[in-house]
Structure formats: C-alpha cells, structure tokens
Protein backbone atom coordinates (compact mmCIF):
# COMPACT_ATOMS: atom_id res chain seq x y z
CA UNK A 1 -9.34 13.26 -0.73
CA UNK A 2 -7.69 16.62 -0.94
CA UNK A 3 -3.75 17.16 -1.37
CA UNK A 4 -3.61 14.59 -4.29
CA UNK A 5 -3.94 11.78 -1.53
CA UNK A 6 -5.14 8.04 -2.67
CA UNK A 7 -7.75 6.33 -0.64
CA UNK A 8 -5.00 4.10 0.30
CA UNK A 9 -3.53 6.45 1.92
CA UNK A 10 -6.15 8.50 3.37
CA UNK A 11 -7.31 5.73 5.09
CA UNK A 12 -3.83 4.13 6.36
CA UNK A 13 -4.14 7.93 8.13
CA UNK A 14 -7.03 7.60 9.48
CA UNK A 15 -6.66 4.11 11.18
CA UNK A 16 -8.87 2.19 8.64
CA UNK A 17 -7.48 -0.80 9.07
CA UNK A 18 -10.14 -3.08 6.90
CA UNK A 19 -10.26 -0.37 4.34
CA UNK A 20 -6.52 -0.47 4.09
CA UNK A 21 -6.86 -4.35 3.04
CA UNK A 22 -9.54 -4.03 1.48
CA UNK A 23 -8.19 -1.71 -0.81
CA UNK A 24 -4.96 -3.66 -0.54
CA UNK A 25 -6.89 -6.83 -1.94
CA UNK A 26 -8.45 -4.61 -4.88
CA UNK A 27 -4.81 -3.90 -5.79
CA UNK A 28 -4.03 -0.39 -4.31
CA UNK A 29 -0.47 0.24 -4.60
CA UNK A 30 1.30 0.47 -1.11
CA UNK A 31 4.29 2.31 -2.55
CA UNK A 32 2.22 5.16 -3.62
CA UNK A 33 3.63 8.58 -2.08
CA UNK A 34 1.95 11.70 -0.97
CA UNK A 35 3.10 15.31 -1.45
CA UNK A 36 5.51 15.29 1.08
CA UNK A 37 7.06 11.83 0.57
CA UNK A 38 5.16 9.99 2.62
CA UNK A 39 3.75 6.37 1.90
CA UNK A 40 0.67 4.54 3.23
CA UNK A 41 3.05 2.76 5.29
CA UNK A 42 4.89 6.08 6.82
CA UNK A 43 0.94 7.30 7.62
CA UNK A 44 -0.61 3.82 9.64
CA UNK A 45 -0.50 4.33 13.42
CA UNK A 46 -1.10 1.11 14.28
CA UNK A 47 0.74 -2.22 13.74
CA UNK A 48 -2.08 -4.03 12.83
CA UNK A 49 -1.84 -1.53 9.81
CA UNK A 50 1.91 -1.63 9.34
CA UNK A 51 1.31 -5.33 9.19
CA UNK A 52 -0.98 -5.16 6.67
CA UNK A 53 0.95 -3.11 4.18
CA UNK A 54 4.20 -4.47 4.98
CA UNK A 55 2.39 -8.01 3.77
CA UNK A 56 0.85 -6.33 0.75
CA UNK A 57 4.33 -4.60 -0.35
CA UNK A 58 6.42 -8.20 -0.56
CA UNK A 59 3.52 -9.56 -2.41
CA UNK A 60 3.96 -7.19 -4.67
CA UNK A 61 7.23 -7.31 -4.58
CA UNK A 62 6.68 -10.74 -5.40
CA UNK A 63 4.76 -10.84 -8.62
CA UNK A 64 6.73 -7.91 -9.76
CA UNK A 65 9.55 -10.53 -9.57
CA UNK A 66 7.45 -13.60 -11.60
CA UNK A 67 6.42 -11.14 -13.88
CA UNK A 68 9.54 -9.90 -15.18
CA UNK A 69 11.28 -13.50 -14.97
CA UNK A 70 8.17 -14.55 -16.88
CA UNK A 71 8.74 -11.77 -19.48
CA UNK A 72 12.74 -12.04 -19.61
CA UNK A 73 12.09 -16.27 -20.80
C-alpha cells in the first residue's frame, strides 16, 4: 500500500468487492480515512461495494452501541 492506505481501502479502490468483505468479516474498520479524508466508502465505485460497507458500518455501529450499554450497567 503506499500513501499510508489500509487494505480496506486499497481494495474498496480498486473494485475488490470480495476482498472488501472479506476484510470486512476479519474486522477491518470501514471508517478508516486516507490522507486526504477519504473513507473506504468515499473510494468503492460500485454499489455492490457501497452496499457492502454501508452494511459493515451499522454493524459496527451496532456493537459499538451493546458494548458501551454493556459497559455503562
């Protein structure tokens, strides 16, 4: 990867869809920014990989949610 860029987002760029959810299922952070401010999401050019991360990001979104309910009780 050069630039600092995550695999993630190297291949959200590149239109590698299954390595996008693959690396989505290992636990890759979606929100993850490059140099210039743009996410994995800002990089996929095609909706079949928009659809993927958008799917990833509430999930996260999700446990981020359980976990600090979890933590606050």
């Amino acid at each position: 990867m050069q630039n600092g860029d995550t695999a993630l987002l190297w291949a959200a760029w590149n239109g590698h869809v299954e390595a996008v959810a693959m690396l989505l299922d290992r636990g890759a952070d979606p929100e993850i920014r490059d140099k210039d401010g743009q996410s994995a999401l800002d990089r996929c050019r095609s909706d079949t990989c928009k659809s993927a991360l958008l799917g990833a990001e509430r999930l996260q979104r999700w446990h981020r949610r359980r976990l600090l309910v979890t933590w606050l009780h």
